[in-house]
N, C-alpha and C. Protein backbone atom coordinates (compact mmCIF):
# COMPACT_ATOMS: atom_id res chain seq x y z
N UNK A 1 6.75 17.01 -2.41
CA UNK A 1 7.47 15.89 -1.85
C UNK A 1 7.04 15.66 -0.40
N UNK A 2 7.40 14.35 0.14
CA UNK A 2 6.79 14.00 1.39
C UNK A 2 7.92 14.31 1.96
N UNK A 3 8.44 15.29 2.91
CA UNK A 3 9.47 15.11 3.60
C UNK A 3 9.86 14.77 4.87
N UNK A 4 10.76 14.57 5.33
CA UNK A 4 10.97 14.04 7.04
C UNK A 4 12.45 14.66 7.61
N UNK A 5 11.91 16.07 8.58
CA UNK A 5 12.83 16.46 8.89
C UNK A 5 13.26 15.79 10.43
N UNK A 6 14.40 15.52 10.63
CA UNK A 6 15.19 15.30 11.86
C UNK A 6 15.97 15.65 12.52
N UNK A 7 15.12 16.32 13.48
CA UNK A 7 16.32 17.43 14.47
C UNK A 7 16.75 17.03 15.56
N UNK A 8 18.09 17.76 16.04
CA UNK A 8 18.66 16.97 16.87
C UNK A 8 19.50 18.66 17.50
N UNK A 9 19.06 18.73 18.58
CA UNK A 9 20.07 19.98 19.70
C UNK A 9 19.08 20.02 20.38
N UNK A 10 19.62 19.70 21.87
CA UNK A 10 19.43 20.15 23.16
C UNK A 10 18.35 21.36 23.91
N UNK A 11 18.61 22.38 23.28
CA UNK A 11 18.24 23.58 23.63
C UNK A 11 17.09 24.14 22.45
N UNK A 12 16.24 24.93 23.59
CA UNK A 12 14.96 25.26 22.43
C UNK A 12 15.74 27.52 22.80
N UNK A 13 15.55 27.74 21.41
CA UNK A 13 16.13 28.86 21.62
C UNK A 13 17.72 29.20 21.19
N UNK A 14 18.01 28.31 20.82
CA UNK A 14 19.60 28.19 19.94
C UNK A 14 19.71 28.30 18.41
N UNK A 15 20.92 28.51 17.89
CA UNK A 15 20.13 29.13 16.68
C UNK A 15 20.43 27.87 15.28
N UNK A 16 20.32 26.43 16.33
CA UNK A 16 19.91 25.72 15.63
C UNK A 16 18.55 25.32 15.17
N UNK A 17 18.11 25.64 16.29
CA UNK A 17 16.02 25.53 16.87
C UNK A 17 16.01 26.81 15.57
N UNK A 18 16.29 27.85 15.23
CA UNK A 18 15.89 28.94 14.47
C UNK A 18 16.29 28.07 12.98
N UNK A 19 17.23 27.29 12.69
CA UNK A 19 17.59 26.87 11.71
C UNK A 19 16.40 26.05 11.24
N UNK A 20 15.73 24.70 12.02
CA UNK A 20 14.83 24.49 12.29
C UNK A 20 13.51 24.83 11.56
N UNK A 21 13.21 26.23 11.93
CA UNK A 21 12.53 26.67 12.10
C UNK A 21 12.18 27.59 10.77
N UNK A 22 13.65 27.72 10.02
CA UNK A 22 13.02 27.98 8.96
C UNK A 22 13.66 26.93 8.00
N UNK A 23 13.86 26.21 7.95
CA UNK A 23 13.86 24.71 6.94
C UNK A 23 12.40 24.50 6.64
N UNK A 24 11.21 24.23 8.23
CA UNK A 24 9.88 24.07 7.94
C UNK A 24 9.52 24.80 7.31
N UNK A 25 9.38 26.43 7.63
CA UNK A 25 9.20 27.40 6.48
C UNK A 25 9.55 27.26 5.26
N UNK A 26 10.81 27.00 4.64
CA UNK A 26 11.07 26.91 2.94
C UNK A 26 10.30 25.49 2.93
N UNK A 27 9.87 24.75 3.30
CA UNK A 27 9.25 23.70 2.72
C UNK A 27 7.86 23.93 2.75
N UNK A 28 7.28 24.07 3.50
CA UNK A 28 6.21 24.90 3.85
C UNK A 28 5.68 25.78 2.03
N UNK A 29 6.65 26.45 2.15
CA UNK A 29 6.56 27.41 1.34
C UNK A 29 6.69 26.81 -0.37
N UNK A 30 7.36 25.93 -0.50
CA UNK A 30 7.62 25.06 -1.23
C UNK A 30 6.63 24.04 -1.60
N UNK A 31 5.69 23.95 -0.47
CA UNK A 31 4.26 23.05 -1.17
C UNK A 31 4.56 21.65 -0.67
N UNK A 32 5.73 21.27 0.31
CA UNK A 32 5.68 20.15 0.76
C UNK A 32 4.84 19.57 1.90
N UNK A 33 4.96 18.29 1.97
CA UNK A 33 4.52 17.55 2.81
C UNK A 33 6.02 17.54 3.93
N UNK A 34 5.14 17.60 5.05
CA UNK A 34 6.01 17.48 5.68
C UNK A 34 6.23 16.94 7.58
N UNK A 35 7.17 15.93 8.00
CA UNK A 35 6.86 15.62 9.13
C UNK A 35 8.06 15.68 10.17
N UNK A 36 8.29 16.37 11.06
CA UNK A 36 9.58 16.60 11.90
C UNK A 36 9.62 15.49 13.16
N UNK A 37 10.59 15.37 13.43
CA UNK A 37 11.25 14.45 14.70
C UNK A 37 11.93 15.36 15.14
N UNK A 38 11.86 15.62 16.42
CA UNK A 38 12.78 16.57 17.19
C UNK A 38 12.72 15.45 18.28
N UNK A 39 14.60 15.05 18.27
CA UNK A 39 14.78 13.96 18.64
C UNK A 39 15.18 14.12 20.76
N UNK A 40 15.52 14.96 20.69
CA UNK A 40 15.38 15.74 22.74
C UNK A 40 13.92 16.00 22.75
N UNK A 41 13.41 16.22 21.89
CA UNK A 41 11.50 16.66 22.78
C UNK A 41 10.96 15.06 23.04
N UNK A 42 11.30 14.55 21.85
CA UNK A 42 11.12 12.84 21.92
C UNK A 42 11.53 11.78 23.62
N UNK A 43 12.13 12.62 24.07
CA UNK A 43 13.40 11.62 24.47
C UNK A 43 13.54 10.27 24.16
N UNK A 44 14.15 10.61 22.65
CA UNK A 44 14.68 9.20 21.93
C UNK A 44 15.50 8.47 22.75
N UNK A 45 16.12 7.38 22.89
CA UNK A 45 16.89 6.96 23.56
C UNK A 45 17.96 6.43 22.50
N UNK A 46 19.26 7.06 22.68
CA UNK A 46 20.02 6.79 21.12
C UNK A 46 21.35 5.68 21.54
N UNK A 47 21.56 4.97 22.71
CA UNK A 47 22.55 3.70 22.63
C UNK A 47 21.28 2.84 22.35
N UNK A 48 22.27 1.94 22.09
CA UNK A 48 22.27 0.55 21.15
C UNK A 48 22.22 -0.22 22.31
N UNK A 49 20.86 -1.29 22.45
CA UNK A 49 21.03 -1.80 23.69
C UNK A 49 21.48 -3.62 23.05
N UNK A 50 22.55 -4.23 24.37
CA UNK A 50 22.85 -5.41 23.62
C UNK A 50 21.79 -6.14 23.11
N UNK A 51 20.89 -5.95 23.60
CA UNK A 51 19.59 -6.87 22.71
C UNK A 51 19.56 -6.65 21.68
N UNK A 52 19.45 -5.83 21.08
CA UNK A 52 19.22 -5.16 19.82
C UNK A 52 20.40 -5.39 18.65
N UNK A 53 21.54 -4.97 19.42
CA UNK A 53 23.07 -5.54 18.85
C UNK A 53 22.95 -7.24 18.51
N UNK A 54 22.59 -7.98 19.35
CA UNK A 54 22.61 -9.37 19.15
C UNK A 54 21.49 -9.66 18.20
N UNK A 55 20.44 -8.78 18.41
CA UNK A 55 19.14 -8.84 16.87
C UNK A 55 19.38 -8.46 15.96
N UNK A 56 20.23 -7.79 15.69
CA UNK A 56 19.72 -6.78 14.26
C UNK A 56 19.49 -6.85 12.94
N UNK A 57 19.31 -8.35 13.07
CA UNK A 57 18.97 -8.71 11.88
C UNK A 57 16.93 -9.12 12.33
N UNK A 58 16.61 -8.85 13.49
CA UNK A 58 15.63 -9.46 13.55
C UNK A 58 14.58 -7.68 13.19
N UNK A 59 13.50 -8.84 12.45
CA UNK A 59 12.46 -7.62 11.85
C UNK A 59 11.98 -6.30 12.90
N UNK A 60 11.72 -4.89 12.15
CA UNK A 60 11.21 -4.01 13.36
C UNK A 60 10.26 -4.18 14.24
N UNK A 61 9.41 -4.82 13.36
CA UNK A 61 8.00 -5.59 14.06
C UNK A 61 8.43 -5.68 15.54
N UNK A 62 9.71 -6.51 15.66
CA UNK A 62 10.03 -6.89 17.00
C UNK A 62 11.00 -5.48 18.10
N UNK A 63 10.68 -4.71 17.13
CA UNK A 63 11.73 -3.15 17.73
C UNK A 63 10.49 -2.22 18.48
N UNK A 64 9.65 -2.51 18.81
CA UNK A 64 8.39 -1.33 18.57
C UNK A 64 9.02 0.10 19.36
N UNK A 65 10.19 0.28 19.78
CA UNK A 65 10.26 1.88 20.40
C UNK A 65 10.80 2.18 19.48
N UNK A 66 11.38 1.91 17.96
CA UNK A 66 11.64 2.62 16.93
C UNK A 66 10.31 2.92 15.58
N UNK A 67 9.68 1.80 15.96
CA UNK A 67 8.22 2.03 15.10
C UNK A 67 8.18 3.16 14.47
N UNK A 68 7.23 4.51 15.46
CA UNK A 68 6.92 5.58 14.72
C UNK A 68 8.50 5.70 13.83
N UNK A 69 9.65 5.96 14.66
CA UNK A 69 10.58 6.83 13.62
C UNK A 69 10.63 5.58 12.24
N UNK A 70 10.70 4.88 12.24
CA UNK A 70 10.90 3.68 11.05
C UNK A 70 9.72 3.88 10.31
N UNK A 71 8.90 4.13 10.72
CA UNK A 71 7.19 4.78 9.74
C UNK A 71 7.61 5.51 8.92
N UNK A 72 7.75 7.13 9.74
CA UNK A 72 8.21 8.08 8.85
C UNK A 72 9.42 8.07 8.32
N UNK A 73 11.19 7.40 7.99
CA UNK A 73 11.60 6.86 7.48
C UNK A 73 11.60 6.21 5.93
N UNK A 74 10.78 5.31 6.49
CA UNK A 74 9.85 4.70 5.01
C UNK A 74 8.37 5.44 4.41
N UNK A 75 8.40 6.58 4.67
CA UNK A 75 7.28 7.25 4.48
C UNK A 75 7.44 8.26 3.56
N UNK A 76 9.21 8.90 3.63
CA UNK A 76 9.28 10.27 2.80
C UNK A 76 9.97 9.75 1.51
N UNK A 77 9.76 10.84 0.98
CA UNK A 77 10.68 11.02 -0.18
C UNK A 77 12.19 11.50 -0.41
N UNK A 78 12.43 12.76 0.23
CA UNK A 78 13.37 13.78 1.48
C UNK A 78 13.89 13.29 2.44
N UNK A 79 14.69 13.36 3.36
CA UNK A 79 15.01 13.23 4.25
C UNK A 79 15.81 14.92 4.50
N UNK A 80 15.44 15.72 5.73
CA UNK A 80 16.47 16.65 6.04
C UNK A 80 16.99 16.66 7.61
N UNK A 81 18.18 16.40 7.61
CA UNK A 81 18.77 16.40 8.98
C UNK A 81 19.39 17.88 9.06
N UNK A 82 19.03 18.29 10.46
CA UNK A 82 19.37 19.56 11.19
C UNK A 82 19.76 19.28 12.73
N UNK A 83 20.97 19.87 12.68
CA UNK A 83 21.93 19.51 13.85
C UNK A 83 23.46 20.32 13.54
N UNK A 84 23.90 20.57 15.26
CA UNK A 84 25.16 21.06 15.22
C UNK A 84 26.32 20.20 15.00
N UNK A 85 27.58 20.35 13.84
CA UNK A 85 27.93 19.37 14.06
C UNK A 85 29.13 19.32 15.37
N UNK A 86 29.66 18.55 16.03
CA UNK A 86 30.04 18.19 17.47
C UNK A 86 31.28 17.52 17.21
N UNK A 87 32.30 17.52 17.28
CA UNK A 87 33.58 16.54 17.32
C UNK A 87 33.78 16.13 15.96
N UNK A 88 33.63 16.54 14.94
CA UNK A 88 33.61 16.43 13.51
C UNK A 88 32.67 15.69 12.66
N UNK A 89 31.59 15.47 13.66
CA UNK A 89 30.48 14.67 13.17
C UNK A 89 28.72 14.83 13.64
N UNK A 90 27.84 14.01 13.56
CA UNK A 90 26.66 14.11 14.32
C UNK A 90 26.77 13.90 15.40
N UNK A 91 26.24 14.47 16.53
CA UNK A 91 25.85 14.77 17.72
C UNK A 91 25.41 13.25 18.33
N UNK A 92 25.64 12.80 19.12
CA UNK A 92 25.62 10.99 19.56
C UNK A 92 23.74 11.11 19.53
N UNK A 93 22.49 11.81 19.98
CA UNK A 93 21.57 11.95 19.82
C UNK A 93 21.59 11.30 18.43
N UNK A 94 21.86 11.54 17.47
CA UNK A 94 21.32 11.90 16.08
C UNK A 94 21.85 10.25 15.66
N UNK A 95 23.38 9.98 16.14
CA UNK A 95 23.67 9.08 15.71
C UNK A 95 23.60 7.67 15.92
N UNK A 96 22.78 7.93 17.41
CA UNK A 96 22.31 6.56 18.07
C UNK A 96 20.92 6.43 17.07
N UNK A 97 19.99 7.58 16.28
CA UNK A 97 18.79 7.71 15.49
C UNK A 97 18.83 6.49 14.80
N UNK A 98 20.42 6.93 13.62
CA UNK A 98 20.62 6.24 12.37
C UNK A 98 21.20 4.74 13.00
N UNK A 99 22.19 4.75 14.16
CA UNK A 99 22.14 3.15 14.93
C UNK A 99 21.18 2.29 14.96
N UNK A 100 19.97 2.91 15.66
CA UNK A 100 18.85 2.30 15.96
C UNK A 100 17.58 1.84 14.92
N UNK A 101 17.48 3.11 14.34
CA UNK A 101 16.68 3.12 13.07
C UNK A 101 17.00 2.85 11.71
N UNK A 102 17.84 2.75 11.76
CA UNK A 102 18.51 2.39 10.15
C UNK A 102 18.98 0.70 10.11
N UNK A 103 17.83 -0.08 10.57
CA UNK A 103 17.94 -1.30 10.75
C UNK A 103 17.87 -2.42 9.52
N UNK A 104 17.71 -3.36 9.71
CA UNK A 104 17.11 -4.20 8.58
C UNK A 104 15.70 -4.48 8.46
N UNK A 105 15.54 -4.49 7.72
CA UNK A 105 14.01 -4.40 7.41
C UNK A 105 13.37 -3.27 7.43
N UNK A 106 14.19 -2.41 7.65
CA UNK A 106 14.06 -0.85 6.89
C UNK A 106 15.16 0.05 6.28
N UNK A 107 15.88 0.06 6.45
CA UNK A 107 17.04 0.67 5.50
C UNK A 107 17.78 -0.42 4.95
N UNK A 108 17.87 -1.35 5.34
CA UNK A 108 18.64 -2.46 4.01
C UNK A 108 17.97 -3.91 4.76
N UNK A 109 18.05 -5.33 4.08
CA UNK A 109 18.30 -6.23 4.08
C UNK A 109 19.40 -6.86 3.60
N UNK A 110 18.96 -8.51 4.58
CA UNK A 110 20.49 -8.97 4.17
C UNK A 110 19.81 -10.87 4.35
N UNK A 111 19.75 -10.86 2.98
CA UNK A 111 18.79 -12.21 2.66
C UNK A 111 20.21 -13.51 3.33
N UNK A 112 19.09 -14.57 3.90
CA UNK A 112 19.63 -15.79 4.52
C UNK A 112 20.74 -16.32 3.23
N UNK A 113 22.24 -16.53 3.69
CA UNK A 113 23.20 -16.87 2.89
C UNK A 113 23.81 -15.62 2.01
N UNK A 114 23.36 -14.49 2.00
CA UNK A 114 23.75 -13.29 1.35
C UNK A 114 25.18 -12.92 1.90
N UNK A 115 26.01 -12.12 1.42
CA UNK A 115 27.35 -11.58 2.02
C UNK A 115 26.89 -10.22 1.76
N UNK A 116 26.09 -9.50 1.31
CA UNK A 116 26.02 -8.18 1.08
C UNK A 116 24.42 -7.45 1.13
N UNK A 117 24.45 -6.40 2.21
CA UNK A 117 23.24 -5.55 1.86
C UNK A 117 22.54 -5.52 1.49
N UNK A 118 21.31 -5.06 1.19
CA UNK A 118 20.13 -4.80 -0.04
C UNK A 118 19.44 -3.34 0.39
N UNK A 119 19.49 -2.36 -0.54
CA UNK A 119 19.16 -1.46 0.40
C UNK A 119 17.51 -1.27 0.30
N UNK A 120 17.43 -0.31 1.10
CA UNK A 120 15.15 -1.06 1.14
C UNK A 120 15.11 0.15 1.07
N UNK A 121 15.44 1.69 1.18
CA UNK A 121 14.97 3.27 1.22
C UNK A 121 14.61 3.83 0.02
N UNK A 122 14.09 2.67 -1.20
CA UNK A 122 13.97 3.47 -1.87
C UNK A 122 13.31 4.44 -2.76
N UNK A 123 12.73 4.49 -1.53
CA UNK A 123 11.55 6.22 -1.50
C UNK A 123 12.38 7.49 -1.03
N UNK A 124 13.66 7.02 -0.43
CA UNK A 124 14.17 8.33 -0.40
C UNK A 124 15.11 8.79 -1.77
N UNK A 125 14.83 9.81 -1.97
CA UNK A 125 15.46 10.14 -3.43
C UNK A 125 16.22 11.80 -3.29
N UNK A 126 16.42 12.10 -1.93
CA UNK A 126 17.31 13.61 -1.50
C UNK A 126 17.34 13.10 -0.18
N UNK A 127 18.61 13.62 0.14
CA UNK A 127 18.57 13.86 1.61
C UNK A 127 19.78 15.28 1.77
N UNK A 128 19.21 16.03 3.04
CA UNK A 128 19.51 17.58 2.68
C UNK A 128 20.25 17.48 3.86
N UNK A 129 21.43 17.88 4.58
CA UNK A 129 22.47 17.80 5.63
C UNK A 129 22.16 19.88 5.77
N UNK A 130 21.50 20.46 6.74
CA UNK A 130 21.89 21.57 7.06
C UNK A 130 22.37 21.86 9.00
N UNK A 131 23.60 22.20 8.46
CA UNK A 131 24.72 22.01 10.02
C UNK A 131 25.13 23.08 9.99
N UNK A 132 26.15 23.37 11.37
CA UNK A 132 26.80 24.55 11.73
C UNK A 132 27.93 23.93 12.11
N UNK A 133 29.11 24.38 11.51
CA UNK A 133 30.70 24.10 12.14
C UNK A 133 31.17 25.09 12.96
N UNK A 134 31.68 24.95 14.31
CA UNK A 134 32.65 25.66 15.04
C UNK A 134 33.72 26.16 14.72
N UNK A 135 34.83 25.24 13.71
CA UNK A 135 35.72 25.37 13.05
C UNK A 135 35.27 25.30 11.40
N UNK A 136 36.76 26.01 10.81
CA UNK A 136 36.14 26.00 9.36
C UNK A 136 36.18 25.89 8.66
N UNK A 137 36.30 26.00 7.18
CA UNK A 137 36.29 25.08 6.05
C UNK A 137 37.18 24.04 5.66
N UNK A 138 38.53 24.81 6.06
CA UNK A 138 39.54 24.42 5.85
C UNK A 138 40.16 23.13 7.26
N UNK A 139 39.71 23.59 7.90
CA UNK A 139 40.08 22.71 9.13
C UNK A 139 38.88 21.38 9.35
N UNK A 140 37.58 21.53 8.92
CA UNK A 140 37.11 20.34 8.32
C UNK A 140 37.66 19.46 7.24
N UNK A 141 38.06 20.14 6.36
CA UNK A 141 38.61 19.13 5.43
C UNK A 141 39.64 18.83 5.65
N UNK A 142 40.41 18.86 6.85
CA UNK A 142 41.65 18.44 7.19
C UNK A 142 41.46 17.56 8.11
N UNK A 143 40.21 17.50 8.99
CA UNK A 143 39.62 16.15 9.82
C UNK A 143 39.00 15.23 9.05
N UNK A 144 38.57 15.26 7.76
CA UNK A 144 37.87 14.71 6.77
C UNK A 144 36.78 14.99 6.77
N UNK A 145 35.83 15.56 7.13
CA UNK A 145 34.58 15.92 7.04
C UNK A 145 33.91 14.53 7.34
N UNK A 146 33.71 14.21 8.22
CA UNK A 146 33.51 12.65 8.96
C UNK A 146 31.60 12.89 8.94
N UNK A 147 31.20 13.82 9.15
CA UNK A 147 29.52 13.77 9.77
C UNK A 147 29.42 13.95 7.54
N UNK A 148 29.68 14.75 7.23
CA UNK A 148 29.61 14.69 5.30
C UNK A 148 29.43 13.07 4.96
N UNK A 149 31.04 12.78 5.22
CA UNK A 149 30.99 11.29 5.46
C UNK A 149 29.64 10.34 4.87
N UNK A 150 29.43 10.26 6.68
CA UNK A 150 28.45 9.40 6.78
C UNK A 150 26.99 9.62 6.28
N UNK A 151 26.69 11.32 6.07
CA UNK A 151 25.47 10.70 5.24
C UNK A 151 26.52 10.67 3.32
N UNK A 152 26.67 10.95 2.81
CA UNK A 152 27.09 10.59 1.74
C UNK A 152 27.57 9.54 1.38
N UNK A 153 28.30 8.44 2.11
CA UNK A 153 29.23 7.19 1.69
C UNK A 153 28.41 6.18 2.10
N UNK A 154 27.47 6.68 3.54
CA UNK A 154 27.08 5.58 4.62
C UNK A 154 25.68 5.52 3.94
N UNK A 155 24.43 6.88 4.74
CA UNK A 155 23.13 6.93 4.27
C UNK A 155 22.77 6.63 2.95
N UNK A 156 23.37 7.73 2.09
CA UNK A 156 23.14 7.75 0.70
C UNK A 156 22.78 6.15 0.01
N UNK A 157 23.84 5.33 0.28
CA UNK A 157 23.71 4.33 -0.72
C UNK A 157 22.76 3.54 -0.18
N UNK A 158 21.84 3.20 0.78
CA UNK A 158 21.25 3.02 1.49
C UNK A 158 19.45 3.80 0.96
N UNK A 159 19.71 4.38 -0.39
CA UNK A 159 18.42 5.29 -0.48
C UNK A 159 18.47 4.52 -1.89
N UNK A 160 17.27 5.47 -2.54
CA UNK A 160 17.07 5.34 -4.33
C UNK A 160 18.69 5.19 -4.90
N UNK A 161 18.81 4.15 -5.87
CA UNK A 161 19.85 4.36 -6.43
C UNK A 161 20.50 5.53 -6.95
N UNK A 162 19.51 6.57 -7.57
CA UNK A 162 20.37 8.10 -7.53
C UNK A 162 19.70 8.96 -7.14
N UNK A 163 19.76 8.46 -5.63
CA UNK A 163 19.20 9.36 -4.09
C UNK A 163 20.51 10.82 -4.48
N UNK A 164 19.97 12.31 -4.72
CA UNK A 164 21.44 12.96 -4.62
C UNK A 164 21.33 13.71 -2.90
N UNK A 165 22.19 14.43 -2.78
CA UNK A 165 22.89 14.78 -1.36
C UNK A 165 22.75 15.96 -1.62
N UNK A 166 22.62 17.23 -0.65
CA UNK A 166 22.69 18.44 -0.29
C UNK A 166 23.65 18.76 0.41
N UNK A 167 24.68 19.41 0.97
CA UNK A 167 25.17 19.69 2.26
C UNK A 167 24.98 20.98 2.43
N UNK A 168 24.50 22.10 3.53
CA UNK A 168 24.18 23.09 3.56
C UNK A 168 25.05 23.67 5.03
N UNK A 169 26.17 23.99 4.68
CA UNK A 169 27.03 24.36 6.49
C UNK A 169 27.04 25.69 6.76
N UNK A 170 27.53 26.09 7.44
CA UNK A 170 27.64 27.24 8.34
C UNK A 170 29.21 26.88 8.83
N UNK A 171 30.59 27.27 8.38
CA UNK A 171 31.70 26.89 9.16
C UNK A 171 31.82 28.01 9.39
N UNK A 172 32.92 28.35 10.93
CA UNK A 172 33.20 29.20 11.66
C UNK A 172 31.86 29.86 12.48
N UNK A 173 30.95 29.41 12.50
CA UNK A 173 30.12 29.97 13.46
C UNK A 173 30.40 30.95 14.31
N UNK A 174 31.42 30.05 15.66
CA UNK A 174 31.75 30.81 17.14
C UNK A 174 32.75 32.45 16.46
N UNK A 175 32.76 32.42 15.32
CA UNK A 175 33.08 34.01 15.15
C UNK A 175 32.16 34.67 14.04
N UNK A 176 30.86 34.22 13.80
CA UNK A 176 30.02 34.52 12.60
C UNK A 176 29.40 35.84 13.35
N UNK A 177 28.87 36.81 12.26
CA UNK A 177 28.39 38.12 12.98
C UNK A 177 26.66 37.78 12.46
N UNK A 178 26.34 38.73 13.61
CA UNK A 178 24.59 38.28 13.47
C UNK A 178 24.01 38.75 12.09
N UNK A 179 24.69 39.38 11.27
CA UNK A 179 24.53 39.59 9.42
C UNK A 179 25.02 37.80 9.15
N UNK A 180 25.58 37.13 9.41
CA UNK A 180 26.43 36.07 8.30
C UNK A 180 25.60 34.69 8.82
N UNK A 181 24.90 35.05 10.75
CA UNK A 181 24.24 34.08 11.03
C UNK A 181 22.63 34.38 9.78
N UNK A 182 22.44 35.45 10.08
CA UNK A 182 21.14 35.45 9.04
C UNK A 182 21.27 35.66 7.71
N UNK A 183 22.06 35.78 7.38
CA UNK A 183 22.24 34.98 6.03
C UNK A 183 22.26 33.58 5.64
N UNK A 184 22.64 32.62 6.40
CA UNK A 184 22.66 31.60 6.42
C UNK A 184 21.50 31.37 6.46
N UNK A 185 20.52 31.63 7.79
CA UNK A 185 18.88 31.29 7.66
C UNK A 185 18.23 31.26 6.91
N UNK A 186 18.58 32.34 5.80
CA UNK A 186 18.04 32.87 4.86
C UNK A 186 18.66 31.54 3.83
N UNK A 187 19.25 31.01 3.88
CA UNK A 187 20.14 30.29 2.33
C UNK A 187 19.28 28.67 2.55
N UNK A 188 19.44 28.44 3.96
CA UNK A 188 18.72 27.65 4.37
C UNK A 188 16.72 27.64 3.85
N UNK A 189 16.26 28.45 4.29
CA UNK A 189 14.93 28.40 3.78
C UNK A 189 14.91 28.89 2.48
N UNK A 190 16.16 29.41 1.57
CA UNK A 190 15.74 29.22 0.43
C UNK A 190 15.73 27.69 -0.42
N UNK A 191 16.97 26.67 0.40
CA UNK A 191 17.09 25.65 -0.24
C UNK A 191 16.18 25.29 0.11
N UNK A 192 15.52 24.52 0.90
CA UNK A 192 14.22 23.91 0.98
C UNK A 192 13.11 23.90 0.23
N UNK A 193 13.05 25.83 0.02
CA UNK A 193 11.84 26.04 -0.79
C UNK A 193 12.02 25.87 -2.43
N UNK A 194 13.13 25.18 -2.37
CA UNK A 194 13.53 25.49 -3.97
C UNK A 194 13.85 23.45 -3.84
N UNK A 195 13.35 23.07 -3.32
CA UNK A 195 14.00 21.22 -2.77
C UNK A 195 12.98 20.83 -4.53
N UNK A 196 13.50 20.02 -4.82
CA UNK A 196 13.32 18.92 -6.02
C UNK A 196 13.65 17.24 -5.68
């Protein structure tokens, strides 16, 4: 599979960068294709500028600082996002990504006189969510699991008609012992290498 991973944390040396780090590995290992965005080495710029708000219906052609990411976008098959999740959701980095990049004329259209969508992704046929929660299982699903959410209700339909979903978490982290963090690493580069 062609995949397109998208990372998103601050810090090189955190043990999201290690998460990272072996996602490429199980894919790697797995025989994929594969192309990363590490969206802080980038310095993406993730608000929404009013120009863009007042365009967004106008083609990327006319976006060119989202170009490359809208390439690879429409390029994979996969999609895997890696990121901490932050306030019960993606990290504003990640989410200004899908603001900016998840435009028309690449993740959906919306034909002159239409009332509804069209979605255009559909080369993506997985997309793999591997995160870390602060809080935990139970106390996510009592905020609603808002970052789950949005790629499942929001991204998803937006892909191949039966694009399926992964979610791969880590809850309770800030009390996880360095056995339960590497286990996780480990669960992580096995899903990848086992991706369909």
């Amino acid at each position: 599979m062609k995949v397109l991973v998208v990372y998103c944390h601050p810090v090189e040396g955190s043990f999201t960068s290690a998460l990272r780090d072996r996602v490429l590995a199980g894919l790697h290992a797995g025989g994929h294709e594969t192309r990363l965005t590490d969206l802080y080495a980038d310095g993406f710029r993730p608000e929404l500028s009013a120009w863009e708000l007042a365009n967004h219906l106008a083609p990327p052609e006319q976006k060119p600082e989202i170009g490359p990411y809208a390439t690879d976008l429409m390029w994979c098959d996969a999609l895997v996002l890696v990121y901490p999740t932050w306030w019960s959701g993606q990290p504003g980095m990640l989410k200004g990504w899908i603001d900016r990049v998840w435009v028309a004329g690449v993740a959906y259209d919306l034909p002159e006189g239409a009332n509804r969508i069209r979605p255009q992704l559909k080369n993506v046929r997985r997309i793999v969510t591997v995160t870390t929660h602060g809080s935990s299982k139970f106390v996510n699903a009592l905020q609603g699991e808002g970052g789950k959410r949005v790629v499942n209700r929001s991204l998803r339909v937006l892909c191949n008609t039966f694009a399926r979903t992964t979610w791969v978490a880590l809850y309770g982290i800030d009390r996880c012992s360095a056995e339960q963090r590497e286990a996780f690493l480990a669960k992580a580069e096995r899903t990848m290498r086992r991706l369909r």
